[in-house]
C-alpha atoms as a PDB file:
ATOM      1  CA  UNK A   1      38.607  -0.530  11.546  1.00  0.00           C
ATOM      2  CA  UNK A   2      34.842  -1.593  11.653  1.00  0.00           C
ATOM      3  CA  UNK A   3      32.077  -0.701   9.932  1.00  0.00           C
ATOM      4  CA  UNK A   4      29.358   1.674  11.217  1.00  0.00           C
ATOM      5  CA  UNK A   5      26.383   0.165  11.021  1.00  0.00           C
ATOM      6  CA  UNK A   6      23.021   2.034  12.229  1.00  0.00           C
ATOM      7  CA  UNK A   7      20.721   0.397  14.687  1.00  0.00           C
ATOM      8  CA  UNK A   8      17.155   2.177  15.936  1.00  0.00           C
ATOM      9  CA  UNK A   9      18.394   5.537  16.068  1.00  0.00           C
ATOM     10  CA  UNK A  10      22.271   5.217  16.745  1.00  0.00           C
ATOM     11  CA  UNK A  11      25.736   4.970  14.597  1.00  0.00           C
ATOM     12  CA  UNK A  12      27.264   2.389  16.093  1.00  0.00           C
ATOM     13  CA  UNK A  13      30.749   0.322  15.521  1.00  0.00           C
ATOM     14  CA  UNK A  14      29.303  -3.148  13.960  1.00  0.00           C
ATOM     15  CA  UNK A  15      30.941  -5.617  16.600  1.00  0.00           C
ATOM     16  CA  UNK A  16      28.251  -3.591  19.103  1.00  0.00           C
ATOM     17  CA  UNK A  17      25.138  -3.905  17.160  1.00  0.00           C
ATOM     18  CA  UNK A  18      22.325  -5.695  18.064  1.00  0.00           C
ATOM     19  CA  UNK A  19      18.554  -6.649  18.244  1.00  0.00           C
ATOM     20  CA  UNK A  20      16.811  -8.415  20.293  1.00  0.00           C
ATOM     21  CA  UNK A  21      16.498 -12.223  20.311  1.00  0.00           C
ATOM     22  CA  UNK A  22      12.488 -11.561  20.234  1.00  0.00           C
ATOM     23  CA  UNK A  23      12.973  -9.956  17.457  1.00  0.00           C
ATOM     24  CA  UNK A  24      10.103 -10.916  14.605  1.00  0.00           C
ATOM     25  CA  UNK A  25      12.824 -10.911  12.157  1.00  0.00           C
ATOM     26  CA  UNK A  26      14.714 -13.646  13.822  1.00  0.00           C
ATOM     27  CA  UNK A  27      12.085 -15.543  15.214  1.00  0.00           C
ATOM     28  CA  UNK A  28       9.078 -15.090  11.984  1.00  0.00           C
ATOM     29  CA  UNK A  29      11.443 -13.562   8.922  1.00  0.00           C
ATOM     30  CA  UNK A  30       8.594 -10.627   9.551  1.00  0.00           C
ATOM     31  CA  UNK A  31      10.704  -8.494   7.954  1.00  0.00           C
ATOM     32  CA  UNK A  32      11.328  -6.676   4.787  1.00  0.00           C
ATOM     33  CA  UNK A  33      14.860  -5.334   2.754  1.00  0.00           C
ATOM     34  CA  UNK A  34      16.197  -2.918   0.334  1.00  0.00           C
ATOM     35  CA  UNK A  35      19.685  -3.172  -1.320  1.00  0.00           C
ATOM     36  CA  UNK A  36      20.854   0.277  -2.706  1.00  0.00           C
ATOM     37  CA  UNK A  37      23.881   0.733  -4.707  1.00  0.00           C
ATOM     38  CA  UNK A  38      26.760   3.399  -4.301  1.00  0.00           C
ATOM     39  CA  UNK A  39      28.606   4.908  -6.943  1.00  0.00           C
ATOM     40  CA  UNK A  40      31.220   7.405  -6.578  1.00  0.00           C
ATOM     41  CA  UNK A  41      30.105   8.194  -3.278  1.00  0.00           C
ATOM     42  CA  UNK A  42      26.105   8.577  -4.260  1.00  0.00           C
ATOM     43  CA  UNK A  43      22.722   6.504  -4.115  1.00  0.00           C
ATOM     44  CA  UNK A  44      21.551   5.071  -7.191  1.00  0.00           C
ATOM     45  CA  UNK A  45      17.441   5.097  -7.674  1.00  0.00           C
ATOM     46  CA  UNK A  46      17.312   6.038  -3.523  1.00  0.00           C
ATOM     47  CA  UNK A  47      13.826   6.825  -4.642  1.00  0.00           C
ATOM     48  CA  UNK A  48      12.436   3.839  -6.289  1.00  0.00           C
ATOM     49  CA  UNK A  49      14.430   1.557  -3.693  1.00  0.00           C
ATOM     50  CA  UNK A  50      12.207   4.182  -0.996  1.00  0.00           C
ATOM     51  CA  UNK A  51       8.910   3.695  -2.689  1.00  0.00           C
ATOM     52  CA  UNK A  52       8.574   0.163  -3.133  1.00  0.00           C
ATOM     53  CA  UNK A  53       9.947  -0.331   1.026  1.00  0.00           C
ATOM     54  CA  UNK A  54       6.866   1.525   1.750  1.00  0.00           C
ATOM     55  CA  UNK A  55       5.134  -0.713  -0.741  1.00  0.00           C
ATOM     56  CA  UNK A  56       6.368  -4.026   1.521  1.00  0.00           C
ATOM     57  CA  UNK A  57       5.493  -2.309   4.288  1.00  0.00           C
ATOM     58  CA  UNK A  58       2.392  -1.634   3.746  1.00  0.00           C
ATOM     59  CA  UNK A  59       1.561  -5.334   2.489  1.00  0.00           C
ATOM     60  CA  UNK A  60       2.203  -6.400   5.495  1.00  0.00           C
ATOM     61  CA  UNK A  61       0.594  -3.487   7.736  1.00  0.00           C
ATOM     62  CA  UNK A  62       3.947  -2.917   9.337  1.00  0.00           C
ATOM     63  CA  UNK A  63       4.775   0.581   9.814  1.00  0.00           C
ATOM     64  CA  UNK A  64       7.721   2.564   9.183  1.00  0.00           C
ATOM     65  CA  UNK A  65      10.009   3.638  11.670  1.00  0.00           C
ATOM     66  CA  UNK A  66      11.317   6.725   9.952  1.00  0.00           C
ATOM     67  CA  UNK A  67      10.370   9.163   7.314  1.00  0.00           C
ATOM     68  CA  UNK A  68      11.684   8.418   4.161  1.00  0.00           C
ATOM     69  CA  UNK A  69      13.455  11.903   4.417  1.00  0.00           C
ATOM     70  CA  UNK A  70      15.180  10.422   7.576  1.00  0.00           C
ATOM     71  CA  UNK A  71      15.621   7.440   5.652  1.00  0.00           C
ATOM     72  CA  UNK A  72      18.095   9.092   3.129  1.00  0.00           C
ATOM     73  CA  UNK A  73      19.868  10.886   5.921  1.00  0.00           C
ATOM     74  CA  UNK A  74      20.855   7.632   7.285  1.00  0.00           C
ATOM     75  CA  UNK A  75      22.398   6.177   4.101  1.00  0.00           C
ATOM     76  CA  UNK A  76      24.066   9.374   3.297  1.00  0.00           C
ATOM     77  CA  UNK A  77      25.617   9.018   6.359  1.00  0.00           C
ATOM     78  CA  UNK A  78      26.864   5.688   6.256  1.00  0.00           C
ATOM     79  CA  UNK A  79      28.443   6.618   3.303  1.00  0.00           C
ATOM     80  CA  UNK A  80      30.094   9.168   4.791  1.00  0.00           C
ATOM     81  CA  UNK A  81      30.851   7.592   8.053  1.00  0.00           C
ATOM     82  CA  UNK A  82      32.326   4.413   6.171  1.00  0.00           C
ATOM     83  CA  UNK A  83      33.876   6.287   3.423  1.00  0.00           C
ATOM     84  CA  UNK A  84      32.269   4.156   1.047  1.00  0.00           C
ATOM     85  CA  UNK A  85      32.666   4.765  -2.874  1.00  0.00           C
ATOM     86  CA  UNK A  86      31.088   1.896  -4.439  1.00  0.00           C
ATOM     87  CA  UNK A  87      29.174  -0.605  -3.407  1.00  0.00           C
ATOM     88  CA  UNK A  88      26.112  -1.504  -0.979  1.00  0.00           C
ATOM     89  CA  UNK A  89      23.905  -0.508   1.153  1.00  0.00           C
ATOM     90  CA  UNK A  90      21.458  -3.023   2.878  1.00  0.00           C
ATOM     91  CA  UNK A  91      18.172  -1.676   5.092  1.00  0.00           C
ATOM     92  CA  UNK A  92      16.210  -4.039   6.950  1.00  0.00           C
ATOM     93  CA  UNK A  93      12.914  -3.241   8.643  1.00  0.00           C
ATOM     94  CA  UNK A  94      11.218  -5.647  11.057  1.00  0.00           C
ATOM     95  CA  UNK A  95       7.924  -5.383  12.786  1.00  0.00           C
ATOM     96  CA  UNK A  96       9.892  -5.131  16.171  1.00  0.00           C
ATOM     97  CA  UNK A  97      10.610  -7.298  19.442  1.00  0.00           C
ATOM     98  CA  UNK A  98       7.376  -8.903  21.153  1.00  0.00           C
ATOM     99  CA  UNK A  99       7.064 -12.210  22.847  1.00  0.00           C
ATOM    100  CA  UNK A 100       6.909 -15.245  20.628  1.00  0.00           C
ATOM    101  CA  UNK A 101       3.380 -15.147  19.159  1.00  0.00           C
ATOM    102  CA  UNK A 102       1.717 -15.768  15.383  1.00  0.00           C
ATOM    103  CA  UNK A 103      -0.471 -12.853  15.898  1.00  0.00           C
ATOM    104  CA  UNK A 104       1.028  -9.559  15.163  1.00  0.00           C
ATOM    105  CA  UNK A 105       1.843  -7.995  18.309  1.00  0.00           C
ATOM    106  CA  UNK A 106       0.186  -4.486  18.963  1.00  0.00           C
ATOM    107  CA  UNK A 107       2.353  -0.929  19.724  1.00  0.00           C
ATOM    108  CA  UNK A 108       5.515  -2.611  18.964  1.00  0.00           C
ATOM    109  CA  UNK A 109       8.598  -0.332  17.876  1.00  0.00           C
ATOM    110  CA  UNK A 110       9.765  -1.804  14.351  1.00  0.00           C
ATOM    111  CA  UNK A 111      13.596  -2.659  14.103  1.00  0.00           C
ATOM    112  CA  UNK A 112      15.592  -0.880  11.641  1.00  0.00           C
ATOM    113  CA  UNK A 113      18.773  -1.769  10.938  1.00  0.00           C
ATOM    114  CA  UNK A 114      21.401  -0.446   7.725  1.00  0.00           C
ATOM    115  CA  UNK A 115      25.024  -1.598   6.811  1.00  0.00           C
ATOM    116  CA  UNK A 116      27.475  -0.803   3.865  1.00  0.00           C
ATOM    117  CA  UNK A 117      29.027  -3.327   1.932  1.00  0.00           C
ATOM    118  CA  UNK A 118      31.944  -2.505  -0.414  1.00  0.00           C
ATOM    119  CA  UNK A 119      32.286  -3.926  -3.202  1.00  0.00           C
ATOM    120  CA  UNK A 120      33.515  -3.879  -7.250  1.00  0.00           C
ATOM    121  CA  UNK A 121      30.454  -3.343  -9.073  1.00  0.00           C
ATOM    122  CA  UNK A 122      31.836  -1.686 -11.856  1.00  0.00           C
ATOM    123  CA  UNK A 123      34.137  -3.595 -12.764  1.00  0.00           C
ATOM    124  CA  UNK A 124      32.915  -7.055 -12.187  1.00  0.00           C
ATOM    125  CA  UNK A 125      35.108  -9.490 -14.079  1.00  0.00           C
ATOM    126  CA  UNK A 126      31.485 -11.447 -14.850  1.00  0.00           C
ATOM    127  CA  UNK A 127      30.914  -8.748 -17.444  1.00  0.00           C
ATOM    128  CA  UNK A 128      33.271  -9.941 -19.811  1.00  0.00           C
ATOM    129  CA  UNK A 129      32.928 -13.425 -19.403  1.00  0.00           C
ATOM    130  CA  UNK A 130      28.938 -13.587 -18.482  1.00  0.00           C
ATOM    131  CA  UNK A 131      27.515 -15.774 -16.304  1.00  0.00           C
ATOM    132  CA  UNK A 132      25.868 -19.221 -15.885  1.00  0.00           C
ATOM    133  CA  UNK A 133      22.325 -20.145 -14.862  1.00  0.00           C
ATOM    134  CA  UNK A 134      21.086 -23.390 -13.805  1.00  0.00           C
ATOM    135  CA  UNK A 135      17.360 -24.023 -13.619  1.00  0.00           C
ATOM    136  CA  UNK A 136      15.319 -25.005 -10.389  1.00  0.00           C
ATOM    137  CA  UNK A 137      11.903 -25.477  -9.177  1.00  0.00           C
ATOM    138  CA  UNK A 138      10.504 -21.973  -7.958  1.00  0.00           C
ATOM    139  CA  UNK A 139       9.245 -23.369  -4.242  1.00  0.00           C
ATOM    140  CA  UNK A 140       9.137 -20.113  -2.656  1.00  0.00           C
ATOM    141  CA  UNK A 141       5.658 -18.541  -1.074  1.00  0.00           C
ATOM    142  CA  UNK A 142       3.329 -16.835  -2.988  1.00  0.00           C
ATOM    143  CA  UNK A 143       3.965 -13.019  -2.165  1.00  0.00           C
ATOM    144  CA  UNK A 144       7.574 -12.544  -4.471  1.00  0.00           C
ATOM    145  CA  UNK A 145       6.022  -9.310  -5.084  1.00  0.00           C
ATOM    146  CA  UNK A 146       6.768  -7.922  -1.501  1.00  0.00           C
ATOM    147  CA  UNK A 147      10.350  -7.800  -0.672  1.00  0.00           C
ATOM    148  CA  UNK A 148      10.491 -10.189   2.401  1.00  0.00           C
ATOM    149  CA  UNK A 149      13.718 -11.824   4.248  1.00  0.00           C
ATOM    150  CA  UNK A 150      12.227 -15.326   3.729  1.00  0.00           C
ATOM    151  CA  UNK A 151      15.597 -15.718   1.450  1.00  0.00           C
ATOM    152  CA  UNK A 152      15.976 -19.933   2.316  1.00  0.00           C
ATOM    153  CA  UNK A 153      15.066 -20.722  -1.026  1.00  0.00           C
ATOM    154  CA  UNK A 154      17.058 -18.485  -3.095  1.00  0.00           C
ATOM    155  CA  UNK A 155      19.741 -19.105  -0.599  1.00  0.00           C
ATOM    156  CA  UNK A 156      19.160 -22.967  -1.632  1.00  0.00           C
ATOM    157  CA  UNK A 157      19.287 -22.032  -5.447  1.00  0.00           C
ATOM    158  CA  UNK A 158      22.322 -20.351  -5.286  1.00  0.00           C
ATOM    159  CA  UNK A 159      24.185 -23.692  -3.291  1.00  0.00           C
ATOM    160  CA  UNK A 160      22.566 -25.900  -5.946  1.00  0.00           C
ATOM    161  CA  UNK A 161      23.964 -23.454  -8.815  1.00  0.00           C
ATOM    162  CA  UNK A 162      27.393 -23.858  -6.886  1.00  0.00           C
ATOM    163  CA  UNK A 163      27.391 -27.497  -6.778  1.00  0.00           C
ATOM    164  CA  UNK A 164      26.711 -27.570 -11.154  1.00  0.00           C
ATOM    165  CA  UNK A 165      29.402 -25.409 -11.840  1.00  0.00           C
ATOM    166  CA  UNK A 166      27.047 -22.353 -12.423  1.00  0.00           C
ATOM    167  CA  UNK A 167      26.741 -18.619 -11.184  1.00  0.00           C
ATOM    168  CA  UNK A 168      23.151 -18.709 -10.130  1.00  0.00           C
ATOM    169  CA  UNK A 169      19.527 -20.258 -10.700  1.00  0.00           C
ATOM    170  CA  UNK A 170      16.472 -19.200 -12.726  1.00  0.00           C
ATOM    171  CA  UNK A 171      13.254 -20.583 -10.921  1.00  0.00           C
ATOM    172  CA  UNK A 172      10.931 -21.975 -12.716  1.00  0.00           C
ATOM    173  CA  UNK A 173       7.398 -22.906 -12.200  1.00  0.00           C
ATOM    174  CA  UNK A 174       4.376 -23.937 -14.218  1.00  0.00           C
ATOM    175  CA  UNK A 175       6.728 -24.379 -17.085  1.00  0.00           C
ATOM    176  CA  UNK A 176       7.627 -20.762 -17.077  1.00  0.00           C
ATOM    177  CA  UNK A 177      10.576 -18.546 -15.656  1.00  0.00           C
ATOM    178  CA  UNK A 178       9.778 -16.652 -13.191  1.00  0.00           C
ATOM    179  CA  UNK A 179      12.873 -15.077 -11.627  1.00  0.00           C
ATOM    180  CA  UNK A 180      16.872 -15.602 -10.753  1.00  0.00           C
ATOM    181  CA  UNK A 181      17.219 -16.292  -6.966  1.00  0.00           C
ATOM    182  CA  UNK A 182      18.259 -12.755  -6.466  1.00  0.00           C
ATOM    183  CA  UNK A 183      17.466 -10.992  -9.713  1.00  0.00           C
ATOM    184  CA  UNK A 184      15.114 -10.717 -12.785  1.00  0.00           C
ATOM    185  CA  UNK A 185      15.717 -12.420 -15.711  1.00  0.00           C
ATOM    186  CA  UNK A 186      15.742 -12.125 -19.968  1.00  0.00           C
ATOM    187  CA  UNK A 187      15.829 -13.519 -22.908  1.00  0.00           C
ATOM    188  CA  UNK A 188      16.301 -11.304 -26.534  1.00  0.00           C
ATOM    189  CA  UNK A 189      14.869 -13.474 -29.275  1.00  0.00           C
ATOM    190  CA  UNK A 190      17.165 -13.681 -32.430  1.00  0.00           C
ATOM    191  CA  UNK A 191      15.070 -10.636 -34.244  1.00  0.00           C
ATOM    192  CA  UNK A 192      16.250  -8.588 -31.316  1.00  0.00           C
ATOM    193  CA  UNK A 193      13.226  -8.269 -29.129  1.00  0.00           C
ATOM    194  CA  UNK A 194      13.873  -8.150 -24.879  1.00  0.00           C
ATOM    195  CA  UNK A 195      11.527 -10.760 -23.175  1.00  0.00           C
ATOM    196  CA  UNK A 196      11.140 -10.959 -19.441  1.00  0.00           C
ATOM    197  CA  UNK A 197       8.209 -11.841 -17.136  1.00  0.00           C
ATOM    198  CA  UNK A 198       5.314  -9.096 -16.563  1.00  0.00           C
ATOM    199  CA  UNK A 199       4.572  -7.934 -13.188  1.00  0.00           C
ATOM    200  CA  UNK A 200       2.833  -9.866 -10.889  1.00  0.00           C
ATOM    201  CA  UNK A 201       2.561 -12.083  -7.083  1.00  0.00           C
ATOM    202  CA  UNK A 202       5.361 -14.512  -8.976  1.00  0.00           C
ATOM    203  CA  UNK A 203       7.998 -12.080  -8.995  1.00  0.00           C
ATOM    204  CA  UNK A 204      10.002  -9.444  -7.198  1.00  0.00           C
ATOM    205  CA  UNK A 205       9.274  -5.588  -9.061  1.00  0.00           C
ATOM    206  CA  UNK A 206      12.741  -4.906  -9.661  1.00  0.00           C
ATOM    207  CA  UNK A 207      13.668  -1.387  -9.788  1.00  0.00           C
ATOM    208  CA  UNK A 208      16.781  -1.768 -11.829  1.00  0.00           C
ATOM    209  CA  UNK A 209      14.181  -3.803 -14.049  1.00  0.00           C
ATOM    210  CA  UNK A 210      11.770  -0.724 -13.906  1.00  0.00           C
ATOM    211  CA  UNK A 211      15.081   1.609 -15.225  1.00  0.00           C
ATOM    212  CA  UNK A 212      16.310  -0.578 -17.734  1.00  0.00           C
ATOM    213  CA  UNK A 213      13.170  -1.472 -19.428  1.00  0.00           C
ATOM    214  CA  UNK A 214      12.343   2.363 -19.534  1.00  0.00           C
ATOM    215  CA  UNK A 215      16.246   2.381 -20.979  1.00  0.00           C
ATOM    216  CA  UNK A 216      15.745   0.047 -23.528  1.00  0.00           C
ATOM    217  CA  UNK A 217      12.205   1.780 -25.104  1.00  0.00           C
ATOM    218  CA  UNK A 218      13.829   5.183 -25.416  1.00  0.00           C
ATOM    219  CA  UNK A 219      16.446   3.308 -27.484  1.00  0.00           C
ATOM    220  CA  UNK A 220      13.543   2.088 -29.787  1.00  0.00           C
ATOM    221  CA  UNK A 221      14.609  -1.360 -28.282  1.00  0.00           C
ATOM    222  CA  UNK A 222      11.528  -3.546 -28.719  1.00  0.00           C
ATOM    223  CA  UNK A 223      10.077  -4.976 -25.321  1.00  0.00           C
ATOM    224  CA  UNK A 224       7.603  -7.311 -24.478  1.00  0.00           C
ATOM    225  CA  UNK A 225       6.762  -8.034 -20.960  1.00  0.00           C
ATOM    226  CA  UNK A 226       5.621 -11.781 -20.727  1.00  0.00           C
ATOM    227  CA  UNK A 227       6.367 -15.130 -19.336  1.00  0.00           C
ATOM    228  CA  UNK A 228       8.874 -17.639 -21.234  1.00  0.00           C
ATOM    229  CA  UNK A 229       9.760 -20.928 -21.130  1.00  0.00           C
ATOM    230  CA  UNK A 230      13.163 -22.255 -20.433  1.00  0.00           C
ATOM    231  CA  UNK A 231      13.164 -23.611 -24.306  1.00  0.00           C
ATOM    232  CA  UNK A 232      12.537 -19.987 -25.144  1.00  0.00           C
ATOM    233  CA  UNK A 233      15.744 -18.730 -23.147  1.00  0.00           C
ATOM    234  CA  UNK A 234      17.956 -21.864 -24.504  1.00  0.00           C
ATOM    235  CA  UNK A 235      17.034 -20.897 -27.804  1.00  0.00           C
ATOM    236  CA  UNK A 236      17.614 -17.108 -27.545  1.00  0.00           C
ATOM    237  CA  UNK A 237      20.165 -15.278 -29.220  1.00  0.00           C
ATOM    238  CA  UNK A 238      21.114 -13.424 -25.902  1.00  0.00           C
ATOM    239  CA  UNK A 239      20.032 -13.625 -22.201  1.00  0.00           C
ATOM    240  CA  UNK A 240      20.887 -11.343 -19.055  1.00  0.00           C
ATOM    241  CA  UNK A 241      19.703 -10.162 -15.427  1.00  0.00           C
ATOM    242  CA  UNK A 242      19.300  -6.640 -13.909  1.00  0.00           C
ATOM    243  CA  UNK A 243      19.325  -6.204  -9.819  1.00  0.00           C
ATOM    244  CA  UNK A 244      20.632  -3.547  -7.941  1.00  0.00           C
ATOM    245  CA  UNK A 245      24.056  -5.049  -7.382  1.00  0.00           C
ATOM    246  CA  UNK A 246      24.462  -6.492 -10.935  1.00  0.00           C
ATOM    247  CA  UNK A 247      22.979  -3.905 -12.903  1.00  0.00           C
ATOM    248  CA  UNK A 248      23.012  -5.502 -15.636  1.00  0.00           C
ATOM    249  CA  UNK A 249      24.579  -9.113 -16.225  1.00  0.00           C
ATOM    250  CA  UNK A 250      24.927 -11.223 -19.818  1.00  0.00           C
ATOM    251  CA  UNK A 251      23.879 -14.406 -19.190  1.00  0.00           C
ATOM    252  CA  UNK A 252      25.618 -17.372 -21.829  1.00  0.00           C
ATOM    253  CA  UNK A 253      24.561 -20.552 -20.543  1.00  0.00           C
ATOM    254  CA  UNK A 254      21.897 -22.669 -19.165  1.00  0.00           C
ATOM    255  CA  UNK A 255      21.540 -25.446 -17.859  1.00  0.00           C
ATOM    256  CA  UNK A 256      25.057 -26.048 -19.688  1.00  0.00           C
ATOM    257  CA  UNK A 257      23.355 -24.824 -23.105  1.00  0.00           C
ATOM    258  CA  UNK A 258      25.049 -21.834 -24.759  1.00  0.00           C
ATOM    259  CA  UNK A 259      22.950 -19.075 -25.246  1.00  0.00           C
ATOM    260  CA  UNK A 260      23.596 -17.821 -28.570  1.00  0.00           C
ATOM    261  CA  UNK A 261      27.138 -17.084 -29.399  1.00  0.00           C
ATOM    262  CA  UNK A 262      27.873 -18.129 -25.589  1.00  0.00           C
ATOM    263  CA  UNK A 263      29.001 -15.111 -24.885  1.00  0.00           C
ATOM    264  CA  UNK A 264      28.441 -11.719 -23.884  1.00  0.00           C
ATOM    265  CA  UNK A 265      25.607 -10.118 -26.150  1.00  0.00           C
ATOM    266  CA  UNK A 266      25.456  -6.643 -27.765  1.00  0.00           C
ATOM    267  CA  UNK A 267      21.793  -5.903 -26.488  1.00  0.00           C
ATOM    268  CA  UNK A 268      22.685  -6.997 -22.734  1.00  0.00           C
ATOM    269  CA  UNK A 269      26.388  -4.437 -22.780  1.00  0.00           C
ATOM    270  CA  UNK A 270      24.427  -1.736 -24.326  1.00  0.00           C
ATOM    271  CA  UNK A 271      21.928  -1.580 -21.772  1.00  0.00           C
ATOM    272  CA  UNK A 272      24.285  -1.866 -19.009  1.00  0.00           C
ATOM    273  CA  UNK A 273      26.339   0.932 -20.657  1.00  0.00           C
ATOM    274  CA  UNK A 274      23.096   2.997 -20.948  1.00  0.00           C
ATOM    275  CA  UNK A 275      22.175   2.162 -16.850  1.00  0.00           C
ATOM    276  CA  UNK A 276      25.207   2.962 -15.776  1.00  0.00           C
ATOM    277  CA  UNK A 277      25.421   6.616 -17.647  1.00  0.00           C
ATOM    278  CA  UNK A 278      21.883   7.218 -17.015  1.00  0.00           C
ATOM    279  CA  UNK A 279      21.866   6.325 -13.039  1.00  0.00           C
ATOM    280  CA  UNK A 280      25.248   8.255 -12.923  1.00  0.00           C
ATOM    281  CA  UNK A 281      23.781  11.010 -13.850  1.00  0.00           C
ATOM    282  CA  UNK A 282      21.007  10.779 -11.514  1.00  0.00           C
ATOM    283  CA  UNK A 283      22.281   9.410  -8.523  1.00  0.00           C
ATOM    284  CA  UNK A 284      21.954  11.461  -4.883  1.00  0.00           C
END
């Protein structure tokens, strides 16, 4: 069986969706994403993932083609429909269809589109072992703050982690980490404080970030929210990532160093532990 997949107001079987090839999506990547994960049958952090769409949509004066109340009708029902336990769900929202033109076309009907992915997420045999990061030049466009579908570049980094033997990329620029290709990233120095980059145009505003560092200061974990060097991260006694699909990831190399112990670190398995209870508990 195929998926159901939901285009501009239907359910349909996946092999029969489409958009059209004036799309601004296809033809401009004038579009923006969310990724929300499924647990047990339920959305984690719907709301954050719901708040900062509206957020990308509103950078780039697109408008919304549904109520965020419709909005979580249609992933609840993709679950449903697809009988999906764990996993994915991706959203995309593009300004619409219009002849080929730089200038935002007026009264044009955005394109949403949603699919499920299933997948282990629990489980994730990276957990144990952790993963390894390779670091790249950050060449992407200025905006990371506004969740876009301009994903070339982090599509490049992950190729270019591929071909070293690695799980992924850190980009850095200015001397500084800014972000994983498709996740935020941290260091914990060896007296135990968590390091990653404050909020800004450089990076994507996670919301599994947002959770976890909330996580880690009711656990009296100490946090400090600035840039670091790639030096820094070689040199720290543990390193991880948080994204919505990951939740939380150890990293133990870079760049074919060993971070720390080169493996898994207590700090980055206790605040997965914590995530995963916590957004259990609150998932819809």
């Amino acid at each position: 069986m195929s998926r159901t997949v939901y285009v501009n107001g239907s359910y349909v079987p996946e092999e029969d969706a489409k958009v059209s090839v004036f799309d601004r999506g296809f033809l401009f990547a004038d579009g923006v994403y969310e990724v929300t994960s499924v647990l047990d049958g339920r959305l984690l952090d719907f709301a954050g993932h719901a708040t900062r769409l509206q957020r990308s949509l509103d950078e780039l004066e697109m408008k919304s083609p549904v109520t965020m109340d419709d909005l979580l009708d249609i992933h609840r029902e993709l679950v449903r429909l697809n009988d999906l336990t764990e996993g994915m769900i991706y959203l995309q929202v593009t300004r619409g269809a219009a002849d080929r033109d730089f200038a935002y076309p007026k009264d044009v009907q955005p394109t949403l589109v949603l699919f499920t992915q299933s997948k282990t997420l629990i489980d994730s045999p990276m957990v144990k072992t952790g993963m390894k990061v390779i670091s790249i030049e950050d060449q992407r466009w200025g905006r990371r703050d506004i969740k876009t579908v301009q994903l070339l570049y982090p599509s490049m980094g992950k190729m270019m982690a591929k071909a070293a033997g690695a799980d992924d990329a850190w980009m850095v620029e200015d001397g500084l980490v800014t972000e994983g290709t498709s996740n935020n990233a941290y260091i914990v120095t060896k007296s135990g404080k968590i390091i990653t980059r404050h909020l800004g145009n450089e990076i994507l505003h996670g919301i599994t970030r947002t959770a976890v560092l909330r996580f880690a200061r009711e656990a009296q974990m100490e946090v400090e929210e600035r840039a670091f060097t790639m030096d820094e991260a070689k040199d720290a006694a543990e390193a991880f990532i948080t994204s919505a699909s990951t939740f939380v990831m150890p990293v133990v190399s870079i760049d074919g160093v060993a971070v720390g112990e080169g493996k898994p670190g207590p700090v980055a398995l206790r605040l997965r532990e914590i995530y995963l209870d916590e957004s259990r508990k609150s998932a819809i």
